[in-house]
Protein backbone atom coordinates (compact mmCIF):
# COMPACT_ATOMS: atom_id res chain seq x y z
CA UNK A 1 81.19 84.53 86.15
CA UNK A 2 81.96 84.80 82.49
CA UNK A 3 84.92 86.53 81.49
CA UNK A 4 83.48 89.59 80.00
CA UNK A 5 81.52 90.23 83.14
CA UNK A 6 85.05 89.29 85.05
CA UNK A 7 86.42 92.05 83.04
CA UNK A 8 84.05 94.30 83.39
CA UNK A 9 83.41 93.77 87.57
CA UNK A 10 87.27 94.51 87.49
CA UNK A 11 86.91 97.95 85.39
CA UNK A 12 84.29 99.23 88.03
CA UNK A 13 87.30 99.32 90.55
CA UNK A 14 89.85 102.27 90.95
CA UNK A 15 92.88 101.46 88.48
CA UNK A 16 95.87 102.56 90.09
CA UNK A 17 97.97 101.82 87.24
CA UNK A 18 95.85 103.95 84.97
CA UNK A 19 95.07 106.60 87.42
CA UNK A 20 98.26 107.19 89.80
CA UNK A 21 99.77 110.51 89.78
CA UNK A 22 102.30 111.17 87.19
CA UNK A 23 105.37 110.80 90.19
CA UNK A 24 104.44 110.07 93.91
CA UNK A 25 106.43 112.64 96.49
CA UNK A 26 107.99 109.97 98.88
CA UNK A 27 109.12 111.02 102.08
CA UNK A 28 112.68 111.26 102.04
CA UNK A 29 114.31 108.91 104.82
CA UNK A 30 116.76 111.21 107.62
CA UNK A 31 120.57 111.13 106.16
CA UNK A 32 121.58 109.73 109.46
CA UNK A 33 119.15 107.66 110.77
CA UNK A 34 120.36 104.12 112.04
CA UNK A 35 117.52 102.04 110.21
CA UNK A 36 115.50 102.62 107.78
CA UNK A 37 112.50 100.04 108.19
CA UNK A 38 109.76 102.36 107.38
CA UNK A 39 111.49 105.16 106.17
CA UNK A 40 110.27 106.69 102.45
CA UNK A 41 106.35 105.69 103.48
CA UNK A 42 103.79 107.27 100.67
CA UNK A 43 101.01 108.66 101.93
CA UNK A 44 97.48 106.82 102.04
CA UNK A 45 99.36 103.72 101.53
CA UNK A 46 98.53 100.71 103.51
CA UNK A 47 98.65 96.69 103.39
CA UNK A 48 95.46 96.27 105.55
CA UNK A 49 92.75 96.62 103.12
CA UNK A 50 94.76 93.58 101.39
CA UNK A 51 95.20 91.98 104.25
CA UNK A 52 91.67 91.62 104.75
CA UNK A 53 90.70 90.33 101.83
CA UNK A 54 93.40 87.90 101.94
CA UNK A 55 91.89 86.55 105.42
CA UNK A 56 88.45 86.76 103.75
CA UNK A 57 89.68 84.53 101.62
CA UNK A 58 91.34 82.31 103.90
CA UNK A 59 95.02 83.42 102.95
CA UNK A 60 95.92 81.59 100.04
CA UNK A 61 99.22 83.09 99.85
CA UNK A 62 100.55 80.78 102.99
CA UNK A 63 99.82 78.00 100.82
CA UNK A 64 103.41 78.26 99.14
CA UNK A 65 106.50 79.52 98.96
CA UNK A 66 107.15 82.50 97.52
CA UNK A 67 109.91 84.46 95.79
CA UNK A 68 109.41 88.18 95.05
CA UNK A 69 111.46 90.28 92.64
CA UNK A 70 111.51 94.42 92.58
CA UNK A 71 113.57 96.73 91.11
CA UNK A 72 112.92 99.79 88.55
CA UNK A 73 114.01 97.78 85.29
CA UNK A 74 114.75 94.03 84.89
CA UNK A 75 112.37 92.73 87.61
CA UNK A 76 109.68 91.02 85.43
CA UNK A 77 112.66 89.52 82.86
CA UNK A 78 114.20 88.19 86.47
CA UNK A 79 111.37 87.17 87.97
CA UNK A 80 110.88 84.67 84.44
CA UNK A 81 114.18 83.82 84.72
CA UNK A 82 113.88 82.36 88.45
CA UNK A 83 109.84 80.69 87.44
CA UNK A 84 111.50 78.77 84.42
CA UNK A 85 114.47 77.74 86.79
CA UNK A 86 111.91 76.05 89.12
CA UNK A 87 110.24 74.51 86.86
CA UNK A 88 113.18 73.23 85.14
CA UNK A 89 113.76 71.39 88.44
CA UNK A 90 110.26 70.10 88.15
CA UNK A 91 108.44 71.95 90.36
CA UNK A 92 104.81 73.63 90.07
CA UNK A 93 105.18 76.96 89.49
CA UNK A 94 102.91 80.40 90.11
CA UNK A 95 104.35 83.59 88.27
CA UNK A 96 102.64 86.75 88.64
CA UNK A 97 103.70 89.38 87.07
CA UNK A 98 102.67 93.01 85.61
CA UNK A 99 101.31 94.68 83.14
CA UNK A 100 100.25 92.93 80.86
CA UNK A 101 101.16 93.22 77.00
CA UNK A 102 97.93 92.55 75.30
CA UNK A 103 95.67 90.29 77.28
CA UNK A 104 95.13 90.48 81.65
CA UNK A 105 95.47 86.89 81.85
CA UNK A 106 98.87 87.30 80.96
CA UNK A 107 99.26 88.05 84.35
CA UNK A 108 98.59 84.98 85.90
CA UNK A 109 100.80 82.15 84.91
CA UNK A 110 101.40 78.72 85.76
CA UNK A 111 103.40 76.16 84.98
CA UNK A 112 104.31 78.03 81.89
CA UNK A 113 100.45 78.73 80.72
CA UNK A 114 98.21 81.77 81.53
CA UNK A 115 94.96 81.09 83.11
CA UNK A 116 92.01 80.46 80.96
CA UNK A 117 89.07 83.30 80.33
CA UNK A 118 86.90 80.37 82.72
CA UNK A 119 89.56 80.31 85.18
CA UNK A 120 90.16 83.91 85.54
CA UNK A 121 85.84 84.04 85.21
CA UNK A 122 85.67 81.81 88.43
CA UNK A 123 88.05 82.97 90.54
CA UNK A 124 86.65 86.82 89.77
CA UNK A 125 83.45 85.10 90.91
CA UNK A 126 84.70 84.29 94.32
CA UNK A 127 86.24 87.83 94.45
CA UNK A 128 82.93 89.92 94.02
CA UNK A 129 81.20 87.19 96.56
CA UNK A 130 83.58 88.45 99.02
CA UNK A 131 84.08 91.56 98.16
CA UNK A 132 81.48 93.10 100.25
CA UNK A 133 82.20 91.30 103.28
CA UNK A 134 85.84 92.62 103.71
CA UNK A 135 84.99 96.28 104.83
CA UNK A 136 86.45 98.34 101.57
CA UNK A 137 86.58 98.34 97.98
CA UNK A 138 89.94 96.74 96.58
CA UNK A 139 91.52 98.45 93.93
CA UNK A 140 91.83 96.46 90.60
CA UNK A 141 95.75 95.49 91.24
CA UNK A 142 94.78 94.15 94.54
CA UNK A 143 91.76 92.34 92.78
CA UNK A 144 94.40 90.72 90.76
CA UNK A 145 96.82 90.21 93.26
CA UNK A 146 94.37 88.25 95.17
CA UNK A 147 93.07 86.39 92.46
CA UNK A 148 96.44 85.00 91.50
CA UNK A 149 97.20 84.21 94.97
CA UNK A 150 93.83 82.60 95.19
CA UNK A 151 94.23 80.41 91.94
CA UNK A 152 98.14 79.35 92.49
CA UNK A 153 96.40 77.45 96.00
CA UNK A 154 93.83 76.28 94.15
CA UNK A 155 96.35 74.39 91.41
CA UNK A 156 98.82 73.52 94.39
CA UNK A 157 101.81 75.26 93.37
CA UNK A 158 104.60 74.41 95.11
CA UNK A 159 106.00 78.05 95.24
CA UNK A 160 105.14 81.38 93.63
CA UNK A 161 107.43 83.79 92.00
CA UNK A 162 105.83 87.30 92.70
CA UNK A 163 106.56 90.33 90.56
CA UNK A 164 105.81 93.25 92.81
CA UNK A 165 104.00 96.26 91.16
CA UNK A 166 105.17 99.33 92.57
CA UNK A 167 108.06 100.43 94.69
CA UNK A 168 107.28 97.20 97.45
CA UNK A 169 106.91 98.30 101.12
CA UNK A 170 103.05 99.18 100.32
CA UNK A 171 102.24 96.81 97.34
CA UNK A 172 99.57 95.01 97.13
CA UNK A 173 101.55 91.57 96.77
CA UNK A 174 104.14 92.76 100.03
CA UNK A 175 100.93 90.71 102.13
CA UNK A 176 103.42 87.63 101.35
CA UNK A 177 106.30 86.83 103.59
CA UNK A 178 108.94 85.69 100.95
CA UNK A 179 111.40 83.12 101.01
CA UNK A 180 113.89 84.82 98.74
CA UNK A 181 113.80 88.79 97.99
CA UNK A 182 115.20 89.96 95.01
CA UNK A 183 116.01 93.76 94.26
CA UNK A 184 117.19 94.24 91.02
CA UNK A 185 118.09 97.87 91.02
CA UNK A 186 117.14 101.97 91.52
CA UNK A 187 115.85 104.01 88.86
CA UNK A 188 113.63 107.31 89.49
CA UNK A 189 110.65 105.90 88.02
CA UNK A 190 107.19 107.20 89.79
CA UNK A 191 109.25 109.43 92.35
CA UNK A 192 109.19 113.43 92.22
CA UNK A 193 112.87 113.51 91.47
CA UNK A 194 113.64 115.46 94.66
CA UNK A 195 117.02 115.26 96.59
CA UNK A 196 117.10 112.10 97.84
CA UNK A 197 115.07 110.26 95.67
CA UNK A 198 117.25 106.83 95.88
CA UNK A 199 117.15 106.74 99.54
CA UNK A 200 113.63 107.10 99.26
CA UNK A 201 113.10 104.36 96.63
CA UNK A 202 115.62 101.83 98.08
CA UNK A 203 113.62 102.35 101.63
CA UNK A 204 110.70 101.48 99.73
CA UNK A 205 111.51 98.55 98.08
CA UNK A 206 113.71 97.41 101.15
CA UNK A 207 110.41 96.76 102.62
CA UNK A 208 109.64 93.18 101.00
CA UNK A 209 112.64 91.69 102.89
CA UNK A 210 111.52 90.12 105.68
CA UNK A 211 113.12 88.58 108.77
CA UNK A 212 112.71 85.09 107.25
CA UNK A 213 113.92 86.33 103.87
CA UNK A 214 117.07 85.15 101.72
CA UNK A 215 118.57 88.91 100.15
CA UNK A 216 118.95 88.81 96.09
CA UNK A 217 120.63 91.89 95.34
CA UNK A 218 121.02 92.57 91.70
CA UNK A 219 123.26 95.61 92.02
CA UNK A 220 126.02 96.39 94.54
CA UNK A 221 123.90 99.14 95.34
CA UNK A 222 126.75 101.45 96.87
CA UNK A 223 126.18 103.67 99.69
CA UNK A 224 122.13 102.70 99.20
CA UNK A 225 123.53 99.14 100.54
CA UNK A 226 123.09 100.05 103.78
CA UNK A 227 119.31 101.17 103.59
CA UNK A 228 119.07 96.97 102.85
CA UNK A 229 121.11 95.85 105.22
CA UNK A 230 119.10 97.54 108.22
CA UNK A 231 116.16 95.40 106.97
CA UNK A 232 116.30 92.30 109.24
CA UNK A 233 116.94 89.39 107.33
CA UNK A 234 117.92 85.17 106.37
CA UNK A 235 120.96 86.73 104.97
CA UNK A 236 122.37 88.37 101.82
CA UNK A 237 123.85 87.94 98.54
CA UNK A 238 124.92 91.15 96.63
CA UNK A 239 125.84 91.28 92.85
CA UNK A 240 129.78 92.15 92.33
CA UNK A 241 130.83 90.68 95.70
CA UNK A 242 128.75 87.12 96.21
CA UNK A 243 127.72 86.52 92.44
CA UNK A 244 128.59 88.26 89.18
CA UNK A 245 128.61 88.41 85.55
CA UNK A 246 132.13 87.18 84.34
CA UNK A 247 131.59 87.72 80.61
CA UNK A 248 128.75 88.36 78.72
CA UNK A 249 129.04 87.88 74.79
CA UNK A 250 126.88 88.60 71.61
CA UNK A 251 126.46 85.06 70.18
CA UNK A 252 123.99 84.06 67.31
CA UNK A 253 120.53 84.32 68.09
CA UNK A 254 121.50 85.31 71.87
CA UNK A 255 124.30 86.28 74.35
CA UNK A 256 126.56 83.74 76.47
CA UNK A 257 127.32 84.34 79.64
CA UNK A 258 130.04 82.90 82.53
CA UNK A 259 128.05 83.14 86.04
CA UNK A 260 129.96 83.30 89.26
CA UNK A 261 126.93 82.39 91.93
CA UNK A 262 127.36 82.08 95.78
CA UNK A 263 127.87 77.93 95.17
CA UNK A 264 129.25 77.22 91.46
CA UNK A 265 130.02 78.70 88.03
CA UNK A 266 128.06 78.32 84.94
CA UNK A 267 130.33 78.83 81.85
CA UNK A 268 129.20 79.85 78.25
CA UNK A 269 125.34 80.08 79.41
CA UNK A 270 123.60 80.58 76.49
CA UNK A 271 120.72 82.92 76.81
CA UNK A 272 118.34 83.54 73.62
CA UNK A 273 117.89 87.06 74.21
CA UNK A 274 118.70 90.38 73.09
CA UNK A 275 120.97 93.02 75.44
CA UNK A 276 123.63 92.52 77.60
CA UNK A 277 121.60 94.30 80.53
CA UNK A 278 119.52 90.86 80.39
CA UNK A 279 122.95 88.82 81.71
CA UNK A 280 122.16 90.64 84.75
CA UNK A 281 118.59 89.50 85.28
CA UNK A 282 119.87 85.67 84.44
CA UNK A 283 122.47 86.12 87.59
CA UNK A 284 119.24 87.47 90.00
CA UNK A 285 116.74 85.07 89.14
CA UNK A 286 119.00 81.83 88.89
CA UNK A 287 120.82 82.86 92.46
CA UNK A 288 117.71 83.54 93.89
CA UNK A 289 116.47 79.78 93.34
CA UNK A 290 119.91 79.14 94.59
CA UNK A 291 119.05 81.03 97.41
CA UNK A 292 115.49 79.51 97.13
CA UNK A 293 116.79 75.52 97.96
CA UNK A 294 120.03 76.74 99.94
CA UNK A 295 122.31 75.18 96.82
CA UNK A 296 123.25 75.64 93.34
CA UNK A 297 121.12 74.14 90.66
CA UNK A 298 122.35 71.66 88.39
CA UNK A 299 124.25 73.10 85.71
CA UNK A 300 122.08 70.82 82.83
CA UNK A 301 118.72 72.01 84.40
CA UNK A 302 119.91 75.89 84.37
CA UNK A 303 121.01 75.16 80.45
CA UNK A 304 117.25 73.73 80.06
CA UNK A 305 115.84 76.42 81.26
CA UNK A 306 117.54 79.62 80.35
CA UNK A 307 117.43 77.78 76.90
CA UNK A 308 114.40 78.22 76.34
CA UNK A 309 113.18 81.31 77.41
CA UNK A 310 110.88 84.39 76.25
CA UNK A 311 110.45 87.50 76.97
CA UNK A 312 107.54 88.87 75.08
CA UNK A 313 107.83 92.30 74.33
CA UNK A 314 111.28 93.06 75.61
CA UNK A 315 113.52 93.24 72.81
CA UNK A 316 111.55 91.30 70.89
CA UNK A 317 112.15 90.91 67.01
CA UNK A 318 108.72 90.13 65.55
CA UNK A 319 109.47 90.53 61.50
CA UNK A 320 112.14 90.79 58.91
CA UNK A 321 112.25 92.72 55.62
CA UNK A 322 112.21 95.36 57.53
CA UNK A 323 113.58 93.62 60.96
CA UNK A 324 110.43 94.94 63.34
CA UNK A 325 111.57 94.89 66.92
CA UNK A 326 109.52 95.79 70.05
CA UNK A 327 110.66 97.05 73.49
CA UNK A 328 108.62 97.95 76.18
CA UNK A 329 111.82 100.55 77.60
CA UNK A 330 109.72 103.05 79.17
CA UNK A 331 112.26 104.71 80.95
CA UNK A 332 115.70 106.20 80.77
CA UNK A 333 117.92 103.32 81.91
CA UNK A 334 115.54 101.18 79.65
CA UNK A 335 116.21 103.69 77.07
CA UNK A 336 119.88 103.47 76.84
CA UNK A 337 119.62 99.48 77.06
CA UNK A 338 117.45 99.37 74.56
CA UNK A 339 119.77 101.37 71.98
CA UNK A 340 122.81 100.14 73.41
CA UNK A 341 121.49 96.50 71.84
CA UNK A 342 120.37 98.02 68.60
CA UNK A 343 124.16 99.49 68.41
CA UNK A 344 125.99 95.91 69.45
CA UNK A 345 123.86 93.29 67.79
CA UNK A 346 122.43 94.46 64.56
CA UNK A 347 124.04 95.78 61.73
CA UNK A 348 123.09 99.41 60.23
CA UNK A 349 121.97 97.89 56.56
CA UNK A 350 119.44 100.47 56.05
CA UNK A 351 117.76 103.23 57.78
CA UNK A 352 116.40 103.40 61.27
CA UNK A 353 112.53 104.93 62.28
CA UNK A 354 111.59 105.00 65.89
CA UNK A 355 108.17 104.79 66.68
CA UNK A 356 107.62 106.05 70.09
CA UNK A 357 104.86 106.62 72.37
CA UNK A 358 105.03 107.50 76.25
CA UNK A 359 103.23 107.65 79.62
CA UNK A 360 103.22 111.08 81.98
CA UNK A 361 105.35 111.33 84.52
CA UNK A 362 108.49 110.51 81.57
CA UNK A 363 110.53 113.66 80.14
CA UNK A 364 110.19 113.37 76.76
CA UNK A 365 113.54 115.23 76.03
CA UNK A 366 115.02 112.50 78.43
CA UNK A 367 113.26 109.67 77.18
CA UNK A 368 114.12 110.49 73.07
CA UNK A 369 117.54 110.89 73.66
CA UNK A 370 117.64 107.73 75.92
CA UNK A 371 116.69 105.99 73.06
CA UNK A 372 118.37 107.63 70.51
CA UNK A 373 116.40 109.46 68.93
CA UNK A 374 119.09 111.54 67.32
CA UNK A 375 120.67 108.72 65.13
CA UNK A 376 117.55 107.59 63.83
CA UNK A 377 116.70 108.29 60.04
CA UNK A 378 113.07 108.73 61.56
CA UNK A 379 110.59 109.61 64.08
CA UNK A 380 107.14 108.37 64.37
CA UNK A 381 105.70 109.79 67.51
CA UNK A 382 102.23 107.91 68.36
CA UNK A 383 100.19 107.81 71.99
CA UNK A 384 99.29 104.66 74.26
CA UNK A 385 95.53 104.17 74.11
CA UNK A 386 96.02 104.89 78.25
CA UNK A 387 94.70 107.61 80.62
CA UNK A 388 98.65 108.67 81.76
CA UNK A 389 99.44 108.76 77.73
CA UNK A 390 101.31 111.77 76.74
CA UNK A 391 99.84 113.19 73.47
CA UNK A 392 101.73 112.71 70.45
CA UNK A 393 101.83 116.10 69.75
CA UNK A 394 104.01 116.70 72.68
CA UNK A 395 105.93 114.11 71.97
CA UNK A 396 107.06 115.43 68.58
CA UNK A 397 107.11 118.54 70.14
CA UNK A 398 110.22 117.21 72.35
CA UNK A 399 111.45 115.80 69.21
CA UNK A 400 111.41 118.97 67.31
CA UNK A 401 113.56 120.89 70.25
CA UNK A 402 116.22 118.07 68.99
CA UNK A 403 116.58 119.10 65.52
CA UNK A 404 114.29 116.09 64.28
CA UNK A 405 111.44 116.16 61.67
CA UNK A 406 108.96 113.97 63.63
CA UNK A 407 105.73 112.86 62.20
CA UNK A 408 102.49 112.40 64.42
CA UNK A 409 100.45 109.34 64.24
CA UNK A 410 98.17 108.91 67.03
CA UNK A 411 97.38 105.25 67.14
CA UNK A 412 100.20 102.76 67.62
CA UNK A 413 99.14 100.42 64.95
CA UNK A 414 98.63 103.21 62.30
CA UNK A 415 102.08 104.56 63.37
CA UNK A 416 103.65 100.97 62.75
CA UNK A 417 102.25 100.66 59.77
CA UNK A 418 103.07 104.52 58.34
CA UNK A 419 106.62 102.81 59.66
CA UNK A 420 106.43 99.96 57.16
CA UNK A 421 105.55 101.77 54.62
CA UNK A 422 108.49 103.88 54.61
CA UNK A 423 110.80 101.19 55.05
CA UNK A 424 112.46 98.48 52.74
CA UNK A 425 113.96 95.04 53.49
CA UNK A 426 117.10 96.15 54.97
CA UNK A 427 115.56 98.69 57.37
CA UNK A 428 114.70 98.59 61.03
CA UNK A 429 111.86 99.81 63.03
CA UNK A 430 112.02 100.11 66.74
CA UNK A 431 108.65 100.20 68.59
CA UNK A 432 109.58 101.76 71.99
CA UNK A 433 108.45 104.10 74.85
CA UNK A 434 105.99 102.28 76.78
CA UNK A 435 104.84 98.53 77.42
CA UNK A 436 101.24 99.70 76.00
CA UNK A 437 102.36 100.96 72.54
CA UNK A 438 104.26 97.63 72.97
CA UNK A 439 101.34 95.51 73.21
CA UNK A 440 99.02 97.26 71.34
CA UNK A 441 100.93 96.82 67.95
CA UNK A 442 102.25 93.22 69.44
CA UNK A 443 98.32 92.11 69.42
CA UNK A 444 98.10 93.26 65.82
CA UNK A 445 101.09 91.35 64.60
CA UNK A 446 100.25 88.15 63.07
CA UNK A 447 103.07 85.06 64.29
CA UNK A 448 104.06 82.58 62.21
């Protein structure tokens, strides 16, 4: 199949990214109940129909080991923290992860490159072959769930880090039984905000440990800790009692950070990236390849890898005179990370415009003042080209009930651009809101 065809057989199935409801109602789990295993179940959910496919297809995904990584924020920065680990230590390496900033293929990674437009062409080939004998039609998520499962056995990788895509228990990728399941943390993110909300969540994303799974998680978790503990389990390691974050430091062109894991200590770990939040997603993914081999990786590998990481689109400074930086914060907690790093690592030379654009289902209010809106000089307010976008309009409207003078832009590019404009060499632009914006003004930045 050639890859515009791939493209287009996967827009003629149901996009559940594009088309979910702006925040799922999720069952709220009984305040007393012993276990939780199923607890916080949405509605219409199931694995089967992926299940299916996969033994149409022969289960790929029990070709390899796997590692999955949820959470509400930090799950696709861990879940490239652990891939570059393993590969560090010279294994072959799947990493799926989601969405993508500018091109699908993104999506599917290995070894450190993204499949090809013939790769991804021939293994959407195989997928519409099959398609009709498995009994339903696959969403597109599970059509690229499968395919990356399908292509990791086809290059032999000798495990798969697996970056679910929403909540886990129901997920398309939760057809895997992981070695090593990581939860980063709880946010509110696609929930209806109800009492009881992070019971709810946690039992949701509870549901990728399995009994043969090593526990990664990436907050203590407080009284929520429980809701994980009643998941049978390998065992489990929990951030601020079994690993932790010693110190975490701005250095040039990065952070350094002194790790604590279950087996060793890293000192002055130097980390190219911006934030302090992303010392955090360092400890998760290198404890769980720790967990992973059942020891501590060599400091010098760790030092390779973590060395030489990127994160595309998170944090990202993509120009000077004016500094442009993107960040795909598209909610609260990703909000206040994202401003708390403008605030500690770069220097208020000029003024400050913040062009913003954001899905349904975010407050706007919530969301502006997350990213501090208030202290900047400016306000662009633009839309993702997206089905869930919230119109610009309303977003300046939320801007307005601030105090602030927004201006509306529709299209991200034009609103980056109205941004540069404005600006001189010692100003900054932030390009926030939503990983779409994100990558629709990242695709029409030329690197050097």
């Amino acid at each position: 199949m050639e890859y515009r065809n791939a493209l287009a057989f996967l827009d003629q199935h149901t996009n559940l990214e594009g088309n979910r409801a702006d925040r799922f109602t999720i069952g709220n789990p009984a305040p007393n109940a012993p276990t939780l295993p199923t607890a916080g179940q949405i509605d219409g959910l199931s694995l089967e129909p992926m299940r299916a496919m996969m033994a149409a297809l022969g289960d790929p995904h029990r070709a390899y080991r796997t590692i999955q990584v949820t959470g509400t924020n930090g799950k696709g920065s861990t879940a490239r923290f652990a891939a570059a680990t393993l590969r560090a230590m010279d294994l072959s390496v799947g990493l799926y992860t989601s969405p993508n900033l500018e091109r699908v293929n993104e999506r599917l990674n290995w070894d450190g490159r993204d499949i090809t437009d013939e790769e991804f062409g021939a293994v959407m080939g195989l997928l519409a072959a099959v398609e009709p004998l498995i009994g339903h039609t696959p969403s597109r998520f599970e059509l690229l769930t499968a395919a990356a499962f399908v292509w990791f056995a086809e290059q032999g990788v000798d495990v798969a880090v697996v970056e679910v895509g929403l909540l886990g228990r129901f997920d398309a990728t939760n057809v895997i039984d992981a070695d090593v399941a990581v939860i980063t943390n709880i946010g509110k993110d696609h929930t209806d905000g109800a009492p009881g909300w992070e019971r709810a969540v946690a039992a949701e994303k509870a549901g990728i440990i399995k009994p043969n799974s090593q526990v990664v998680l990436g907050d203590p978790m407080g009284e929520l800790r429980p809701i994980f503990e009643a998941e049978p389990s390998a065992g489990m390691w929990v951030a601020g009692r079994d690993f932790d974050v010693e110190s975490n430091n701005l250095a040039v062109g990065g952070r350094t950070i002194d790790l604590r894991t279950p087996g060793t200590t890293y000192d002055e770990l130097f980390i190219p990236v911006h934030g302090a939040h992303q010392g955090a997603n360092v400890a998760s993914g290198l404890v769980a390849v720790e967990a992973f081999f059942g020891r501590p990786t060599p400091e010098e590998l760790v030092t390779e890898a973590v060395g030489g990481i990127e994160l595309p689109g998170r944090f990202e400074v993509v120009g000077g005179d004016p500094t442009v930086i993107l960040d795909g914060a598209h909610n609260p907690q990703g909000g206040e990370a994202a401003f708390q790093t403008l605030n500690e690592e770069f220097a208020r030379l000029g003024s400050w415009v913040l062009v913003v654009g954001l899905l349904s289902g975010k407050d706007p209010v919530e969301m502006l003042q997350a990213l501090g809106a208030p202290d900047f000089d400016a306000v662009i307010c633009t839309e993702p080209n997206w089905s869930r976008a919230i119109p610009a309009e309303e977003v300046a409207a939320a801007a307005t009930s601030l105090g602030l003078s927004p201006e509306v832009v529709r299209k991200p590019v034009e609103a980056l651009n109205r941004a540069l404009a404005v600006t001189a060499a010692d100003d900054l632009i932030l390009v926030a809101g939503s990983i779409y914006v994100v990558g629709e003004v990242r695709s029409a930045i030329t690197f050097e």
